[in-house]
Protein backbone atom coordinates (compact mmCIF):
# COMPACT_ATOMS: atom_id res chain seq x y z
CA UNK A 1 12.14 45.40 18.13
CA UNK A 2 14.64 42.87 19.66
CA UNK A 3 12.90 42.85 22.43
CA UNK A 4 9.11 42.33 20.63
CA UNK A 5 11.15 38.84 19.10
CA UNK A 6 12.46 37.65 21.87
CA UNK A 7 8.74 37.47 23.74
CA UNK A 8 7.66 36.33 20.66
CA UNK A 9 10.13 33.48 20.27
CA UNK A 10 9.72 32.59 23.55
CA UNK A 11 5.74 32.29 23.26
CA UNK A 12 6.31 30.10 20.45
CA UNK A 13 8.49 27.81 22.21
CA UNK A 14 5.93 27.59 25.26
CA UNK A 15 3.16 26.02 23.13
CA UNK A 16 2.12 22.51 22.66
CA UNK A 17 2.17 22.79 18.96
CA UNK A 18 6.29 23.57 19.38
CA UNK A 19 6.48 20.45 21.66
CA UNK A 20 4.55 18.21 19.06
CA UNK A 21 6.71 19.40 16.71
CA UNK A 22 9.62 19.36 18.52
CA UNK A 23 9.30 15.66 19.62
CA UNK A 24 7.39 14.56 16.24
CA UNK A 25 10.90 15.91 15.03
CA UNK A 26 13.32 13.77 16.64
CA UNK A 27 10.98 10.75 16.60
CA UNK A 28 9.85 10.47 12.96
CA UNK A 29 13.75 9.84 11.85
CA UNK A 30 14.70 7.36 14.34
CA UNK A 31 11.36 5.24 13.94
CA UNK A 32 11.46 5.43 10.07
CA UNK A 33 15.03 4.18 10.28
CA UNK A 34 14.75 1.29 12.23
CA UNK A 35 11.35 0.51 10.26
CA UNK A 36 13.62 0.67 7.15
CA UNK A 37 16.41 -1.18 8.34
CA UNK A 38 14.84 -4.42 9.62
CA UNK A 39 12.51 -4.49 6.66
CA UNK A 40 14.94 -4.07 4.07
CA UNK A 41 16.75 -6.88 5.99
CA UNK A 42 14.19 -9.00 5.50
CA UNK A 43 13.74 -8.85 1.90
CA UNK A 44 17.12 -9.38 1.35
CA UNK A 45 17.03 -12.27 3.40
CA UNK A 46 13.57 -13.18 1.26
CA UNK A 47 14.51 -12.65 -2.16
CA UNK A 48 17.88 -11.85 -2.68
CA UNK A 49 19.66 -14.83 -1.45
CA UNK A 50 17.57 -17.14 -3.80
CA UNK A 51 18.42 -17.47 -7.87
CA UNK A 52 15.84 -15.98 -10.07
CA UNK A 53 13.21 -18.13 -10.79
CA UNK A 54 12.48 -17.95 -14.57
CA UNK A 55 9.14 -19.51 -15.64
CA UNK A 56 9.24 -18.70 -19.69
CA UNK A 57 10.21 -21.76 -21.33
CA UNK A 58 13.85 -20.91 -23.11
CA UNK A 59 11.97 -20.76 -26.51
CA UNK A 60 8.99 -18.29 -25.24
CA UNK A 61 10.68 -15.42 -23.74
CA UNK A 62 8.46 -12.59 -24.56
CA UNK A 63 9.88 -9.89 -27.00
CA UNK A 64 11.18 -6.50 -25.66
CA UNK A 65 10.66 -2.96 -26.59
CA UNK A 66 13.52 -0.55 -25.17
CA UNK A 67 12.23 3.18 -25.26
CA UNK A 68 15.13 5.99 -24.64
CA UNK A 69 13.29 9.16 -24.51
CA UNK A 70 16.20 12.06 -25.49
CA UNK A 71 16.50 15.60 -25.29
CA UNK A 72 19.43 17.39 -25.77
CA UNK A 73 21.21 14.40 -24.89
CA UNK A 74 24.31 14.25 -27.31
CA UNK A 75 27.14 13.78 -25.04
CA UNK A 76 25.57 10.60 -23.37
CA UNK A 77 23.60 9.15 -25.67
CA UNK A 78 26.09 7.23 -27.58
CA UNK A 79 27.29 5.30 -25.09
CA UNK A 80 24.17 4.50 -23.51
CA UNK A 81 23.48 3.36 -27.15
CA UNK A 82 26.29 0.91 -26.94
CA UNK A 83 25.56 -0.23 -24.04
CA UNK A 84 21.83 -1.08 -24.36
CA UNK A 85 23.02 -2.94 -28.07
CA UNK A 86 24.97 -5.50 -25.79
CA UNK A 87 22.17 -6.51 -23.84
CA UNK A 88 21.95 -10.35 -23.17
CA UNK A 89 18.20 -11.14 -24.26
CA UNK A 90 17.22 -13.14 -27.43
CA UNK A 91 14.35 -11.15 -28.33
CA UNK A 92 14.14 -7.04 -28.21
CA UNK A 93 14.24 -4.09 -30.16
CA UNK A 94 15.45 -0.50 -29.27
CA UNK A 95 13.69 2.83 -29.92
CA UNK A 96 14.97 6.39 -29.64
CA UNK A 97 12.65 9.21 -29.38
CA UNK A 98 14.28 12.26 -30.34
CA UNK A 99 12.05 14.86 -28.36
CA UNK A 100 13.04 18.00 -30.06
CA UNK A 101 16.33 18.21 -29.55
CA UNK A 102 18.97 21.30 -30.72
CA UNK A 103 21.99 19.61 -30.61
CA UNK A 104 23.23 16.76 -31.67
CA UNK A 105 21.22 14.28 -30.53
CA UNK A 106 19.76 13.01 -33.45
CA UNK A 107 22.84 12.43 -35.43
CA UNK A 108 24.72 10.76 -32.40
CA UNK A 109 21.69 7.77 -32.20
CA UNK A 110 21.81 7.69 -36.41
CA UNK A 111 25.62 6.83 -35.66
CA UNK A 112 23.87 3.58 -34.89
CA UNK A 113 21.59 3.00 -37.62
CA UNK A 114 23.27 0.19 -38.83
CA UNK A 115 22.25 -2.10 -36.14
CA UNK A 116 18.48 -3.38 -37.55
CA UNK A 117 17.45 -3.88 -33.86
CA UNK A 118 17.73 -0.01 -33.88
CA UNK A 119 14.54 2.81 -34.79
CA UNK A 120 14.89 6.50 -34.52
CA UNK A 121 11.40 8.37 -33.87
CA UNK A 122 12.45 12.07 -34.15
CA UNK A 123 9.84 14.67 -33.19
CA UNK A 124 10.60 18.42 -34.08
CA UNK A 125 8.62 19.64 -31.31
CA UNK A 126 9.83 19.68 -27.55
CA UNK A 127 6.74 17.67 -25.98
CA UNK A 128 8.23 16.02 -22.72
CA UNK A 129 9.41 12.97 -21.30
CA UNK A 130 5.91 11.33 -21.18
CA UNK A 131 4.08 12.19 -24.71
CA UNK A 132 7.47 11.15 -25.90
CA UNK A 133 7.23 7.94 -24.47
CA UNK A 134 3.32 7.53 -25.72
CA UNK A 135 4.05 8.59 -28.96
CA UNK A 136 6.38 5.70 -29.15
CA UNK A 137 3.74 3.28 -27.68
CA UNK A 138 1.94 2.45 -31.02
CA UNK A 139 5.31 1.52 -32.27
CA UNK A 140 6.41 -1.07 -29.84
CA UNK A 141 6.07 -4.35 -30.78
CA UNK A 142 7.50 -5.82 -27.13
CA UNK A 143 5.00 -7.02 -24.76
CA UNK A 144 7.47 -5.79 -22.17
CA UNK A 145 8.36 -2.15 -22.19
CA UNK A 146 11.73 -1.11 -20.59
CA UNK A 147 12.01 2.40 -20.81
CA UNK A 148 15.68 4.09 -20.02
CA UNK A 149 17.04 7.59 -19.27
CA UNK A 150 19.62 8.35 -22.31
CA UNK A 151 22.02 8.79 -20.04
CA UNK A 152 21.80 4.87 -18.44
CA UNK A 153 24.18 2.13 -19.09
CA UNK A 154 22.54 -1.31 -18.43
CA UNK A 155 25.01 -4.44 -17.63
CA UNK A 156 24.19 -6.70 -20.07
CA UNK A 157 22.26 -8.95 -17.70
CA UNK A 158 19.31 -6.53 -16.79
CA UNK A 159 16.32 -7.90 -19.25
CA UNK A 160 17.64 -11.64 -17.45
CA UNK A 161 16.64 -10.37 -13.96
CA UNK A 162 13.49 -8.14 -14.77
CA UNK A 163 11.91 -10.10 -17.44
CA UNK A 164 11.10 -13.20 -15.46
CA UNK A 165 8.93 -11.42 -13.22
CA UNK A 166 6.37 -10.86 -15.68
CA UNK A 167 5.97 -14.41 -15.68
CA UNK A 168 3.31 -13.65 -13.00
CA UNK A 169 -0.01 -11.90 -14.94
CA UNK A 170 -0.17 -9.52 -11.48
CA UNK A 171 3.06 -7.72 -12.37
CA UNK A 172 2.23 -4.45 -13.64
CA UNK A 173 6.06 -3.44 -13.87
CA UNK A 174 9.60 -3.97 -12.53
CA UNK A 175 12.02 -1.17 -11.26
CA UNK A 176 15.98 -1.48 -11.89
CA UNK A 177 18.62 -0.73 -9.38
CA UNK A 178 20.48 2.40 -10.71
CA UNK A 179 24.04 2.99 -9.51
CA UNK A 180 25.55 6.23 -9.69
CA UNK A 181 28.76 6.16 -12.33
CA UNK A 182 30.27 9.88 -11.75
CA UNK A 183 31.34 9.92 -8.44
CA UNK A 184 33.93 12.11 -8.76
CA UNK A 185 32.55 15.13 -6.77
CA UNK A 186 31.76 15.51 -3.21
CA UNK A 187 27.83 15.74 -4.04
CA UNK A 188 28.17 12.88 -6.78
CA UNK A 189 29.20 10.62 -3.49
CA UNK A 190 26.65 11.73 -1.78
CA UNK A 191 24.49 10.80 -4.36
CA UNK A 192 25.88 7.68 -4.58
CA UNK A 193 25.61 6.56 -0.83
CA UNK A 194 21.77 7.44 -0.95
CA UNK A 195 20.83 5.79 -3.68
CA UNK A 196 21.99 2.67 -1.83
CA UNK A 197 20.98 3.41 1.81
CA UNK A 198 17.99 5.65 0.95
CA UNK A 199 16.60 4.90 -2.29
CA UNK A 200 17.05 1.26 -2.67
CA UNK A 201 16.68 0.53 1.09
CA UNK A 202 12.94 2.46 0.25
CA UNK A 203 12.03 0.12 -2.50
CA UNK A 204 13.05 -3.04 -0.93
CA UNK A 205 11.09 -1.96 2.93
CA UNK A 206 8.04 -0.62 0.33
CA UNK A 207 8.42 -4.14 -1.17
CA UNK A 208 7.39 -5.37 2.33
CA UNK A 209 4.98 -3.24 3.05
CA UNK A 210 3.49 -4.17 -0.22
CA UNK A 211 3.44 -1.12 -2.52
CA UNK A 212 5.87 1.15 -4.12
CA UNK A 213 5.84 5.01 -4.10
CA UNK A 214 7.65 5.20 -7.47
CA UNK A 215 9.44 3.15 -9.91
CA UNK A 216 12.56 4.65 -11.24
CA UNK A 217 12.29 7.04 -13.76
CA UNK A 218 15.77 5.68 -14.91
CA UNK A 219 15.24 1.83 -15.30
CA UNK A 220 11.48 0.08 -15.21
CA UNK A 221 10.23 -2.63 -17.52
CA UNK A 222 6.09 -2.01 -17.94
CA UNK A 223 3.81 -4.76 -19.13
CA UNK A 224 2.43 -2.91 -22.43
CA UNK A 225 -1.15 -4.34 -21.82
CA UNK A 226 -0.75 -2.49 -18.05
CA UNK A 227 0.11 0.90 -19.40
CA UNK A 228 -2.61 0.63 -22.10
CA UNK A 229 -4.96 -0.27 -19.43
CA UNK A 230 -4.28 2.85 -17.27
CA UNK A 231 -4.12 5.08 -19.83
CA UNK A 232 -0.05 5.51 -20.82
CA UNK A 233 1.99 7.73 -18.96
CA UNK A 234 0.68 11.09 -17.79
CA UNK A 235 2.19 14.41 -20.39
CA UNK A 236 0.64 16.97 -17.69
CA UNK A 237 2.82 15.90 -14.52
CA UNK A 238 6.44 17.11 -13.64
CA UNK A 239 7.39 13.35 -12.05
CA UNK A 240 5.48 10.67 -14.57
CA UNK A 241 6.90 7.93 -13.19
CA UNK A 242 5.56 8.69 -9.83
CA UNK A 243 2.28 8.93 -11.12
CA UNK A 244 1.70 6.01 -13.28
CA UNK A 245 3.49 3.75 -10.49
CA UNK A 246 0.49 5.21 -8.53
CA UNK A 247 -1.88 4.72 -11.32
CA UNK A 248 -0.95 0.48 -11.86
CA UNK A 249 -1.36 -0.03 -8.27
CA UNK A 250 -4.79 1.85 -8.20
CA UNK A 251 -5.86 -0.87 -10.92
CA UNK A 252 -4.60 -3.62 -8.80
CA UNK A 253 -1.18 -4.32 -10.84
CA UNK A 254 1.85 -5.55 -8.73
CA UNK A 255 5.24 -3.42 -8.80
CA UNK A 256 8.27 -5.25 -8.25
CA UNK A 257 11.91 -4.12 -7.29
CA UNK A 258 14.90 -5.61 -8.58
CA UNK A 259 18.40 -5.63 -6.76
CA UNK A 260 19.79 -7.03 -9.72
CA UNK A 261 19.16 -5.61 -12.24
CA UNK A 262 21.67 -2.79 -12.55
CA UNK A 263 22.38 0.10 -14.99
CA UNK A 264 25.10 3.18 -14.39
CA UNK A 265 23.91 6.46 -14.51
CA UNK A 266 24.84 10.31 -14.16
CA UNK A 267 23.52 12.33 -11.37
CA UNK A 268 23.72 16.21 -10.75
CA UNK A 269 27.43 17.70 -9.90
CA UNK A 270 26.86 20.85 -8.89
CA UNK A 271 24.27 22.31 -5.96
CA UNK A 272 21.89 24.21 -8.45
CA UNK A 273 21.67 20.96 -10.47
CA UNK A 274 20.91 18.57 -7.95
CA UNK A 275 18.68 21.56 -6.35
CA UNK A 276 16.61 21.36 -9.70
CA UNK A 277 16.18 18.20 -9.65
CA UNK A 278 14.92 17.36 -6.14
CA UNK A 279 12.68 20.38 -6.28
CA UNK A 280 11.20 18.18 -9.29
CA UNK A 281 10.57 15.55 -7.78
CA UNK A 282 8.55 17.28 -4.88
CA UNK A 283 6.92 19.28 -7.20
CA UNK A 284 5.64 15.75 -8.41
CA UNK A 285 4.89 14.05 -5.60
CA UNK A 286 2.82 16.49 -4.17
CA UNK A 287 0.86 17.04 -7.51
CA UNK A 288 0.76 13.07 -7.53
CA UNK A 289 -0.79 13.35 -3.57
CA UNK A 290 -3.38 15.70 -4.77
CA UNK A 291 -4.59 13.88 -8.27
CA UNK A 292 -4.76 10.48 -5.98
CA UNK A 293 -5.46 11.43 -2.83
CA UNK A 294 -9.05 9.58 -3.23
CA UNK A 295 -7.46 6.25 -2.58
CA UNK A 296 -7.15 7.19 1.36
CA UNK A 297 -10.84 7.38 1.65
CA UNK A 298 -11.38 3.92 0.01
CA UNK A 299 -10.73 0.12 1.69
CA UNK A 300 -9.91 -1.38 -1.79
CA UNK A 301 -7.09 1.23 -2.02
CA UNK A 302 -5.93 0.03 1.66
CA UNK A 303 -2.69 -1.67 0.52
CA UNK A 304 -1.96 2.23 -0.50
CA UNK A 305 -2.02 3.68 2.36
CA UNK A 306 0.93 3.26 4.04
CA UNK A 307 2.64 4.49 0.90
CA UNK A 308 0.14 7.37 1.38
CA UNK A 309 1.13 7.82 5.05
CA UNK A 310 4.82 7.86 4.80
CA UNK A 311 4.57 10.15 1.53
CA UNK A 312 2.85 12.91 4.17
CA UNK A 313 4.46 12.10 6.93
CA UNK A 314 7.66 12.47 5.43
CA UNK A 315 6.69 16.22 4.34
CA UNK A 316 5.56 17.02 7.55
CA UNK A 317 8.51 16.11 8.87
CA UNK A 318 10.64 17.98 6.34
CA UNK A 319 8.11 20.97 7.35
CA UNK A 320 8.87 20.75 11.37
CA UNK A 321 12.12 20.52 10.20
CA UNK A 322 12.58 23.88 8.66
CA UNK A 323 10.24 25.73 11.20
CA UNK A 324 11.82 24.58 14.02
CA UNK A 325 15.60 25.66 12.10
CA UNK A 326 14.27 28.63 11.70
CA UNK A 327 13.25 29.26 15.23
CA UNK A 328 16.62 28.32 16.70
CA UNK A 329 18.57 30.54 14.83
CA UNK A 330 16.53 33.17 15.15
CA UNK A 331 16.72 32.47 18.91
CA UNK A 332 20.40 32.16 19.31
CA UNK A 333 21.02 35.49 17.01
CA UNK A 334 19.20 37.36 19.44
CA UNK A 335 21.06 35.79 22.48
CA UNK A 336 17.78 33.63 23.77
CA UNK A 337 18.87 29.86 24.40
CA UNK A 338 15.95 27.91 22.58
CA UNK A 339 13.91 25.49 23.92
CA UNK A 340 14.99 21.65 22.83
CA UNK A 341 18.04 22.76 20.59
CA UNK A 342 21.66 23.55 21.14
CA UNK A 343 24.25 24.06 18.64
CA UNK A 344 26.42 21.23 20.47
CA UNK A 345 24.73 17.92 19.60
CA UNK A 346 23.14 16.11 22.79
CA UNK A 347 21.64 12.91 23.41
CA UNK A 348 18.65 13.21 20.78
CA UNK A 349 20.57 14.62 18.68
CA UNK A 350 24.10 12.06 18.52
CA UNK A 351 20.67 9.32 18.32
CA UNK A 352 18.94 11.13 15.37
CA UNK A 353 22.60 11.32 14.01
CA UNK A 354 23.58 7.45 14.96
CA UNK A 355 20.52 6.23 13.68
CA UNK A 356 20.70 8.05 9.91
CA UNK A 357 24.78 6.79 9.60
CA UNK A 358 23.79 3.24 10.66
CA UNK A 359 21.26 3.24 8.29
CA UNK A 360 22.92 4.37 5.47
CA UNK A 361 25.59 1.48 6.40
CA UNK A 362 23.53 -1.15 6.65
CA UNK A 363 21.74 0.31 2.77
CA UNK A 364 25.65 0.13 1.60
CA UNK A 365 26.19 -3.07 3.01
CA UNK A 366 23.53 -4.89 1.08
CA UNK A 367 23.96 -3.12 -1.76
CA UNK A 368 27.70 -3.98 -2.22
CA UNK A 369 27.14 -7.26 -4.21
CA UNK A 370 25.90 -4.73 -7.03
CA UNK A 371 28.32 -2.03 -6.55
CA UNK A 372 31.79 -2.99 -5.31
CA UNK A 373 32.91 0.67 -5.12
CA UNK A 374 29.58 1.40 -2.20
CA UNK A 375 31.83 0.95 0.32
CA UNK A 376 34.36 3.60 -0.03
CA UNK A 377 31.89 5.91 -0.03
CA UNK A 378 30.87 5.29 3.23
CA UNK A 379 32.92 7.75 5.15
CA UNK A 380 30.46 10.51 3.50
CA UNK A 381 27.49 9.31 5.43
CA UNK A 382 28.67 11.58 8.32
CA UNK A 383 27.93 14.39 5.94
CA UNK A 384 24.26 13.20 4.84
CA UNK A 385 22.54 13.89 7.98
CA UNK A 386 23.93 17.74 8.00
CA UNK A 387 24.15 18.88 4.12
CA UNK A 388 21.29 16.76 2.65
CA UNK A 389 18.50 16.26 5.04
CA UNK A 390 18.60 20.19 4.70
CA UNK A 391 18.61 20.34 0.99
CA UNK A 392 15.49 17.73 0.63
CA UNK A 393 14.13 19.04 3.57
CA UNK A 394 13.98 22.91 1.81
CA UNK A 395 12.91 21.30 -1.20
CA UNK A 396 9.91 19.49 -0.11
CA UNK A 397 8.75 22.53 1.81
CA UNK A 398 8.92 24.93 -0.60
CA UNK A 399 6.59 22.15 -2.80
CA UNK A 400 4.21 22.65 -0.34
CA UNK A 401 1.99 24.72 -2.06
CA UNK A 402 1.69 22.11 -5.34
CA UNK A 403 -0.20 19.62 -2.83
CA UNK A 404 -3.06 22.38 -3.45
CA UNK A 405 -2.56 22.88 -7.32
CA UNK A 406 -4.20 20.74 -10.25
CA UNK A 407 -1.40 20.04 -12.70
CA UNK A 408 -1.18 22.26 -15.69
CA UNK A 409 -3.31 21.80 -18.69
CA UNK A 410 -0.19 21.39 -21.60
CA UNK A 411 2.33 18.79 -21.49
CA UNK A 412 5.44 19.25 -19.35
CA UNK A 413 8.37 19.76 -20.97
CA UNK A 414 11.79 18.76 -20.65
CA UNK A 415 15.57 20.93 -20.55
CA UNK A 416 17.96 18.52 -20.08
CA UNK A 417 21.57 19.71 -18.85
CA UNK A 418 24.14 17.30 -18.58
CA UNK A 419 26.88 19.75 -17.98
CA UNK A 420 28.19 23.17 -16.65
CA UNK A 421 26.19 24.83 -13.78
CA UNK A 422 23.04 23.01 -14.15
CA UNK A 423 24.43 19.73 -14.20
């Protein structure tokens, strides 16, 4: 039987597909990160260095909805609450959708009742994020829409730097720059060193390239008329905010990303938490792939593409990734030395390694006028590379098979858990 694997292994490794992979592999990371690098560079050099320009005459500010969707969301609610009451803005109101909840959610968000800028819309029903959010539509009265996790803590500042954007009739919507606020485990850091040198780094390069994958799902103002036009936000997908980013640009809307505009938040602490949640989030983009994949056979959709592009390309890689894992260690359990891999890192590998630490410096170094702590949380970069690139790698694989699947017929719902195991 040994012996049967061992031929077999080393057939495999003999191929061209292995050597495609094998060298698509150690490319992919090394090109993506310079690509990211010097064009995150250059909208910080753009855009950040310059004041924001605010076109609304003092006086004609437009008014501001605030949407906090909730589910079982009782132990952070309130002082998201308290923070989003302190916002700096002349003009907004807040609404809580209560989506169902069984704790105490409901009575933690009356605790602020007396505050007239305040509604409650409490649904008995457990609907989702996104009907949630369209049920509250009719209520609005904002012609901006910020919707925020119940768990987010805005500085009071945020509606100053996204607002003026929509002073341009193009801008379909504005994404916030989340920082992480519980960094007091090993994967909270993590977290917390990606969202700089990862996830923002993404959004300004995308900037460049002129189209976002995704707003946050955390912090993004909408124009109302936008999300009317395309039809609200989507109750039968597991990531909405993927989707309807995908749906504005489709009708031609501009996304914006904004550095400044900053809100805490809490991420997973523990591995089957954060495990949930990224498998999410590839769940979603692959559903989002398949319900939009039309726009890479059309030239008005062009300025989509390379979204498209690096949204596959990305999964392939994570899928070469895995195989190729596999492979080795089934190769060095049975004694056979494979073919471009060795457990002591060599020259493409100390690059692949260089080049992900670099850029995850370089995403903590321009973030660090928004979060003084980014910094100190360099030293776990050397970790990213080894625990995470696995993790998200696994994840998007195992999503795989969603790129094939319509989305369900019923709304998706929601189980929020902000503590304990699935955290």
């Amino acid at each position: 039987m040994t012996a049967a694997i061992e031929n077999f292994l080393r057939a495999v490794q003999d191929t061209p597909a292995y050597w495609i992979a094998l060298i698509y592999f150690a490319a992919y990371p090394i090109a993506t990160s310079i690509l990211w690098m010097t064009t995150s560079l250059m909208f910080r050099w753009r855009w950040e260095r310059r004041p924001l320009d605010v076109d609304f005459a003092p006086d004609a500010l437009p008014a501001v909805t605030v949407l906090i969707p909730a589910h079982n969301e009782a132990e952070v609610i309130g002082k998201a609450l308290d923070a989003v009451l302190q916002l700096d803005y002349p003009d907004y109101e807040v609404i809580v959708i209560d989506d169902g909840s069984t704790d105490a959610t409901l009575a933690q968000a009356q605790a602020f009742r007396g505050d007239a800028r305040l509604r409650i819309l409490h649904k008995t029903t457990n609907e989702g994020k996104a009907l949630a959010l369209n049920d509250a539509l009719p209520l609005a009265r904002g012609e901006i829409i910020l919707v925020l996790d119940a768990d987010t803590e805005p500085e009071p500042d945020l509606l100053r730097a996204m607002v003026p954007h929509f002073a341009s009739v193009r801008v379909g919507a504005v994404t916030g720059n989340p920082r992480v606020r519980n960094t007091g485990t090993f994967l909270a850091r993590l977290q917390s060193i990606e969202f700089s040198s990862i996830v923002s780094l993404l959004r300004r390069s995308q900037r460049i390239w002129g189209r976002i994958v995704t707003v946050s799902g955390v912090v993004a103002a909408f124009r109302r008329d936008a999300l009317l036009d395309v039809g609200g936000f989507s109750p039968d997908m597991p990531t909405e905010d993927i989707d309807l980013t995908w749906k504005l640009q489709k009708h031609f809307y501009d996304i914006r990303y904004e550095p400044r505009a900053i809100c805490g938040m809490s991420v997973p602490v523990s591995l089957r938490g954060l495990w949930k949640q990224r498998l999410r989030w590839a769940r979603g983009l692959m559903q989002v792939l398949h319900r939009h994949r039309g726009v890479i056979a059309h030239w008005k959709y062009r300025r989509m593409w390379p979204m498209f592009a690096e949204s596959v390309l990305s999964t392939l890689w994570a899928l070469c990734f895995v195989v190729l894992t596999t492979i080795w260690i089934l190769s060095w359990a049975i004694g056979v030395p494979p073919v471009g891999a060795s457990p002591i890192p060599n020259l493409w590998g100390m690059t692949i390694g260089t080049m992900c630490v670099l850029q995850l410096i370089v995403g903590a170094w321009i973030d660090r006028r928004y979060d003084r702590s980014i910094m100190r949380m360099v030293p776990y970069a050397v970790w990213y590379p080894i625990i995470y690139w696995m993790l998200l790698a696994l994840a998007a694989v195992v999503s795989i098979p969603w790129l094939f699947r319509r989305p369900q017929s019923g709304p998706v719902r929601w189980d929020t858990q902000r503590s304990g195991a699935g955290a």
